[in-house]
C-alpha atoms as a PDB file:
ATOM      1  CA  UNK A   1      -5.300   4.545  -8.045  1.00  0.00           C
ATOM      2  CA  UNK A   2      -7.028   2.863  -5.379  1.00  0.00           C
ATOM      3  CA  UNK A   3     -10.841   3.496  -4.859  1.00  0.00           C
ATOM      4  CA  UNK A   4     -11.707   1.759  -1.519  1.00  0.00           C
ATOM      5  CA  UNK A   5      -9.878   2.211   1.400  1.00  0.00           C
ATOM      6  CA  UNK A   6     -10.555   0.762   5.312  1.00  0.00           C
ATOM      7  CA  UNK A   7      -8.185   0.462   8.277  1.00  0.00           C
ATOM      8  CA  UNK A   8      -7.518  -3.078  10.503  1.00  0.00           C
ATOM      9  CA  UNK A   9      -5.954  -2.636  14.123  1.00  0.00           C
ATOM     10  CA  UNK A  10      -3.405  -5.429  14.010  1.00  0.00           C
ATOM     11  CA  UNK A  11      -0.495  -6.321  16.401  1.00  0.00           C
ATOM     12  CA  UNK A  12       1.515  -4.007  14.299  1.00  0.00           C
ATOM     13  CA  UNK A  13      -0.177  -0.958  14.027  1.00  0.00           C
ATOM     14  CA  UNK A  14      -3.098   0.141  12.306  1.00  0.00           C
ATOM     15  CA  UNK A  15      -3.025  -1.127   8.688  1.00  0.00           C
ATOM     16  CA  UNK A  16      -4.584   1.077   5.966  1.00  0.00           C
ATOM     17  CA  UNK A  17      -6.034  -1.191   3.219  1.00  0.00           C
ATOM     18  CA  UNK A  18      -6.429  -0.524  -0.020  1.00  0.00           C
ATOM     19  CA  UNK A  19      -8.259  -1.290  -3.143  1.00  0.00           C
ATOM     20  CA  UNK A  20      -9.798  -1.497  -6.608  1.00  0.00           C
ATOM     21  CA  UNK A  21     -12.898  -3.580  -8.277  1.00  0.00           C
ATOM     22  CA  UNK A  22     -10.233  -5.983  -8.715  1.00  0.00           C
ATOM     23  CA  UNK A  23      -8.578  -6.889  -5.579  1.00  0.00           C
ATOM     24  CA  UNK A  24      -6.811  -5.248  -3.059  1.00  0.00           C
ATOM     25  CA  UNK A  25      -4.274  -2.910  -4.018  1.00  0.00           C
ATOM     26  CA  UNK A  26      -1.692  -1.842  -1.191  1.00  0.00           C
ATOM     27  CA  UNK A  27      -1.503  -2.297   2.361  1.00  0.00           C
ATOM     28  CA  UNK A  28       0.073   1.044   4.054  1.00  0.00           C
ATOM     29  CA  UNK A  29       1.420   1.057   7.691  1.00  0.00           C
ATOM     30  CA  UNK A  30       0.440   3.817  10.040  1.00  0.00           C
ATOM     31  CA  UNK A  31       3.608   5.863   9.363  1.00  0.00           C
ATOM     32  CA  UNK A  32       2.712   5.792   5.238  1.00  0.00           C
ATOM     33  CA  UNK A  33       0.683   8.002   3.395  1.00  0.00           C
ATOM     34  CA  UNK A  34      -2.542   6.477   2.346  1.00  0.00           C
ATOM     35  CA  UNK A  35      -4.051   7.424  -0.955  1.00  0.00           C
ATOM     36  CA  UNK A  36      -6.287  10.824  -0.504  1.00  0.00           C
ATOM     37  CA  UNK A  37      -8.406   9.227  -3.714  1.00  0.00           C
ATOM     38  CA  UNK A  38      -9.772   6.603  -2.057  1.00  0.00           C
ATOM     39  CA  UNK A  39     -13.019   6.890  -0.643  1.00  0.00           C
ATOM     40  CA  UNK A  40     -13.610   4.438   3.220  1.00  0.00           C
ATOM     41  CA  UNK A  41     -16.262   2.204   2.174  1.00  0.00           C
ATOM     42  CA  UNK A  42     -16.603  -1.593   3.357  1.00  0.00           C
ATOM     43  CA  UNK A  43     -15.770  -3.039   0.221  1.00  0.00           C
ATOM     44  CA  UNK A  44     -15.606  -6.590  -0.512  1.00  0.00           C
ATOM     45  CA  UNK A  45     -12.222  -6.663  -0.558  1.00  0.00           C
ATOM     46  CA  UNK A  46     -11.469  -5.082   1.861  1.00  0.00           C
ATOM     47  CA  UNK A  47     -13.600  -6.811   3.926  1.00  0.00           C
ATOM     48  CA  UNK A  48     -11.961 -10.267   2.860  1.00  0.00           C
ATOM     49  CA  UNK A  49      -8.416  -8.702   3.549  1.00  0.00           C
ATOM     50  CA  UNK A  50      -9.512  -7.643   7.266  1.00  0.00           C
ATOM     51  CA  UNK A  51     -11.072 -11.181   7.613  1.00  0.00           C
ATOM     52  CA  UNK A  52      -7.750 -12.863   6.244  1.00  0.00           C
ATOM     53  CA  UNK A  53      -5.222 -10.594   8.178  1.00  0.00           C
ATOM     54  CA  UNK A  54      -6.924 -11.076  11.190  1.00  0.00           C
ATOM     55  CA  UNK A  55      -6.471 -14.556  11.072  1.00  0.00           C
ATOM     56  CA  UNK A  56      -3.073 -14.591   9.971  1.00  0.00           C
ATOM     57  CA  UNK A  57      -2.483 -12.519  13.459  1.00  0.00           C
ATOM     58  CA  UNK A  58      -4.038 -15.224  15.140  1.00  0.00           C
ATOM     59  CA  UNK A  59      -1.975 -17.568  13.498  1.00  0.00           C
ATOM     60  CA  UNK A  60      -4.740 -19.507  11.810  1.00  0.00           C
ATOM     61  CA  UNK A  61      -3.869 -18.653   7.967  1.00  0.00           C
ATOM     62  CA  UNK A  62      -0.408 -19.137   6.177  1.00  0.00           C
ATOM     63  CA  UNK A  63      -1.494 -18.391   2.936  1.00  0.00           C
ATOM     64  CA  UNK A  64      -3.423 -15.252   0.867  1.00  0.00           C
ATOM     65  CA  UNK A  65      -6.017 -15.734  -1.158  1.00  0.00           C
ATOM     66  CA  UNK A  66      -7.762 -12.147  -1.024  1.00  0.00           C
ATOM     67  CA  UNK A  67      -7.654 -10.881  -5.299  1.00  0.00           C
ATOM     68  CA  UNK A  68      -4.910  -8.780  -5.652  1.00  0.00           C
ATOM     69  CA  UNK A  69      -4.715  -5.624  -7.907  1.00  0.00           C
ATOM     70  CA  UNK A  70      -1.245  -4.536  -8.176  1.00  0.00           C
ATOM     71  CA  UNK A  71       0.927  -1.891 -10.928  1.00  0.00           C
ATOM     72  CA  UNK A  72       4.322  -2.201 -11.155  1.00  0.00           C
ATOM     73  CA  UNK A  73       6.701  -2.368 -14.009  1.00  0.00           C
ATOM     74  CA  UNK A  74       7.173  -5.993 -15.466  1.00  0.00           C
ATOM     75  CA  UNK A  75      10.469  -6.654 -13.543  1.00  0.00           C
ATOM     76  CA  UNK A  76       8.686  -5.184 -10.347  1.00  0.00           C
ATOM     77  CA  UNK A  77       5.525  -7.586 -10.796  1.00  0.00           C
ATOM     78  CA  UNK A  78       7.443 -10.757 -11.490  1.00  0.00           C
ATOM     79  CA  UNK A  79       9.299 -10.156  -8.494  1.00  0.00           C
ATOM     80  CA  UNK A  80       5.859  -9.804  -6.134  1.00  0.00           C
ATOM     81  CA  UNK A  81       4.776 -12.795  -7.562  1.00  0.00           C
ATOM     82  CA  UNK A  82       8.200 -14.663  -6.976  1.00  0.00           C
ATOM     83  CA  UNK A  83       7.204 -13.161  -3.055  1.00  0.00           C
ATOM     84  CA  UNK A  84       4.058 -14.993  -3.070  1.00  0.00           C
ATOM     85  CA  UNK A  85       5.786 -18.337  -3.931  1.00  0.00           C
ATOM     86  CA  UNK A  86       7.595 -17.382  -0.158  1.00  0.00           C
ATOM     87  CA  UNK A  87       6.390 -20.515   2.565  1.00  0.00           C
ATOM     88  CA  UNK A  88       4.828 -19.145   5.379  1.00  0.00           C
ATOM     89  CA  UNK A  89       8.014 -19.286   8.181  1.00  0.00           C
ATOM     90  CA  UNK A  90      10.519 -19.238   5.433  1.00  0.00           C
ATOM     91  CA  UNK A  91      13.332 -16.689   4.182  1.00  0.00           C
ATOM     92  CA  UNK A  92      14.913 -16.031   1.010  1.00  0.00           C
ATOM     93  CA  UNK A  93      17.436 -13.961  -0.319  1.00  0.00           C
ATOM     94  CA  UNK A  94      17.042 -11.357  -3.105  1.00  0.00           C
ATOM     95  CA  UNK A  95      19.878 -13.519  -4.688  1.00  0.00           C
ATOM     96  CA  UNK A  96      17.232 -16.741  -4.430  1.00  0.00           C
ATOM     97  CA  UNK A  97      14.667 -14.344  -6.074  1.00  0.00           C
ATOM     98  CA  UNK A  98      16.460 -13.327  -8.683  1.00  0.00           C
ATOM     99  CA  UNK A  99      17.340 -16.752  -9.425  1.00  0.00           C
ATOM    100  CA  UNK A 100      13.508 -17.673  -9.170  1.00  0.00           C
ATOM    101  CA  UNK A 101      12.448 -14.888 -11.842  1.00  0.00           C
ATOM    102  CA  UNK A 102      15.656 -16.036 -13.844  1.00  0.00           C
ATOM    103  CA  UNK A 103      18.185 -13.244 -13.694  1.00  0.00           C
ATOM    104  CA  UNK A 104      20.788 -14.088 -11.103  1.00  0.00           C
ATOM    105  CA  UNK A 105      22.610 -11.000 -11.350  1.00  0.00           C
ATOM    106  CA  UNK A 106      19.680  -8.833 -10.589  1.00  0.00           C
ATOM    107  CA  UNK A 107      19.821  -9.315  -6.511  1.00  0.00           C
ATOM    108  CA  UNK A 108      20.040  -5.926  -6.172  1.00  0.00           C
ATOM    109  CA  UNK A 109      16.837  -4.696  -8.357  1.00  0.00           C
ATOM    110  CA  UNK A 110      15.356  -7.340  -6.813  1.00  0.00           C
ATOM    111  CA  UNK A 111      15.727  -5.444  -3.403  1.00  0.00           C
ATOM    112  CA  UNK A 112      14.533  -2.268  -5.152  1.00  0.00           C
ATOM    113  CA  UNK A 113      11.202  -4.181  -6.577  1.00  0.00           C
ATOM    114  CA  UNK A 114      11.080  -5.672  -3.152  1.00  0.00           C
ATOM    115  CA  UNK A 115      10.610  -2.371  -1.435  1.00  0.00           C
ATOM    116  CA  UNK A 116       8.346  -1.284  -4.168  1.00  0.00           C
ATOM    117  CA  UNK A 117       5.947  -4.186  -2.527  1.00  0.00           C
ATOM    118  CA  UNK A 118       2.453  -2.244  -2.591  1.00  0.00           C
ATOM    119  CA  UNK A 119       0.942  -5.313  -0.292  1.00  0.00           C
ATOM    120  CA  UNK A 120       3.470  -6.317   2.591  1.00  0.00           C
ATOM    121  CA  UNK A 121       1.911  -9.042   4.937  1.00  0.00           C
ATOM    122  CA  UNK A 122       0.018 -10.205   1.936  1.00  0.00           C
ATOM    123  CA  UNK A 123       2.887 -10.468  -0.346  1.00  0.00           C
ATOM    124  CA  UNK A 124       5.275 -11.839   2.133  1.00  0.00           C
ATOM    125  CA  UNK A 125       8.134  -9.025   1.371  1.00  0.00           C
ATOM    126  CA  UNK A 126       9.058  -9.710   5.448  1.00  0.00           C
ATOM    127  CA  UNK A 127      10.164 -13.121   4.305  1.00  0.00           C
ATOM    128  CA  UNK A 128      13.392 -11.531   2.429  1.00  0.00           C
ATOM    129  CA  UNK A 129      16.620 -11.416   3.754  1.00  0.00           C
ATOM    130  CA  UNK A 130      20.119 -10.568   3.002  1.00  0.00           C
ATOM    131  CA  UNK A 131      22.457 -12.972   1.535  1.00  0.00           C
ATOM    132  CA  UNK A 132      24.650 -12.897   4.852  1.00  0.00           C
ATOM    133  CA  UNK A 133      21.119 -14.000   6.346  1.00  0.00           C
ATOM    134  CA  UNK A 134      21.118 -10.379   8.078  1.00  0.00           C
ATOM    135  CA  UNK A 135      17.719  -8.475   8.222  1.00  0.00           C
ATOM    136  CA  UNK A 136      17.282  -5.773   5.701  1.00  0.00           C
ATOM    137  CA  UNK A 137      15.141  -3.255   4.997  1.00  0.00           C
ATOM    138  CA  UNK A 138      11.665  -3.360   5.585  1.00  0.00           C
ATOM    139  CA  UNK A 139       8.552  -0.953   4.352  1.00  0.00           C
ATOM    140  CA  UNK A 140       7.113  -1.138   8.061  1.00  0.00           C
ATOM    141  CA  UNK A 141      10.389  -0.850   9.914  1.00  0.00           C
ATOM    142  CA  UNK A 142      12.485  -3.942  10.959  1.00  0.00           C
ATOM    143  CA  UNK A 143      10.610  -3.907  14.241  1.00  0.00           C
ATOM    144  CA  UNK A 144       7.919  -5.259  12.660  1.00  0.00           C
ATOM    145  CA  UNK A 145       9.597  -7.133   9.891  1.00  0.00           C
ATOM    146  CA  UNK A 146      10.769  -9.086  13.341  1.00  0.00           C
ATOM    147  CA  UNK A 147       7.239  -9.135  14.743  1.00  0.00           C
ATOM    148  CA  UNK A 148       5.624 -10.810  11.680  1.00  0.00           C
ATOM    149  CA  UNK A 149       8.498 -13.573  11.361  1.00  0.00           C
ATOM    150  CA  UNK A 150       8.299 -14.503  15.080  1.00  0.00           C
ATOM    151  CA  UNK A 151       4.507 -14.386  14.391  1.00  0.00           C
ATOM    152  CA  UNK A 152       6.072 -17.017  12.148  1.00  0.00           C
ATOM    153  CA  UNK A 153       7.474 -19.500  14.078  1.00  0.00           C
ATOM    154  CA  UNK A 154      10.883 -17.790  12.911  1.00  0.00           C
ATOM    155  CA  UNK A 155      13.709 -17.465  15.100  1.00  0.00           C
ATOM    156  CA  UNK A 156      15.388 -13.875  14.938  1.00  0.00           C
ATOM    157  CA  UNK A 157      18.440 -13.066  16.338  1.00  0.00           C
END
């Protein structure tokens, strides 16, 4: 359960932002729930998430680097990490993923750890796309999935 919570108007949407005494925890678009638990307060790491997002929106950060406290199952948290390891412009497939967290054949938990992603934008899940090199699924809706890759330097079709 989260304990902090604070919002960030960002080109896509009001972002509710999440966290614990260790890191930040989830990162909810306007259209998810956010956790009733959590109490607003201007917590550190929230504040450092704000600070790093809003750079990333202006296109001067590529990479994370705000603590993150995530819970998942053991499959689901190797795969976030795998996300992390995502360049900033790049795309994968859940088939390179599973391949990266060594079980090939798992492309297809991989997409249901994938949408699992608690942190989207931080943990790149936006950078994943389907082995045909279609767009897929995306927690915030493809619309933005497309927004943050163009943000990106990435050409979508």
């Amino acid at each position: 359960m989260s304990e902090f919570r604070g919002t960030l108007e960002s080109p896509v949407g009001l972002l509710q932002l999440e966290a614990t005494q260790q890191g930040l925890s989830a990162v909810r678009f306007p259209h998810r729930t956010p956790d009733p638990t959590a109490r607003t307060h201007n917590h550190p790491h929230i504040t450092e998430a704000k600070q790093q997002l809003g750079a990333y929106f202006a296109g001067k950060l590529e990479t994370f680097s705000v603590p993150l406290d995530w819970c998942g199952t053991a499959f689901q948290e190797s795969v976030w990490l795998a996300l992390t390891a995502i360049p900033y412009g790049a795309t994968v497939t859940y088939a390179d993923i599973a391949r990266a967290i060594g079980r090939p054949r798992s492309a297809r938990p991989v997409g249901g750890a994938v949408g699992k992603n608690p942190l989207p934008i931080i943990v790149p899940c936006h950078r994943v796309i389907g082995t045909d090199q279609t767009l897929t699924g995306f927690t915030g809706g493809l619309d933005i999935k497309i927004r943050l890759l163009q943000l990106e330097g990435r050409e979508v079709l």
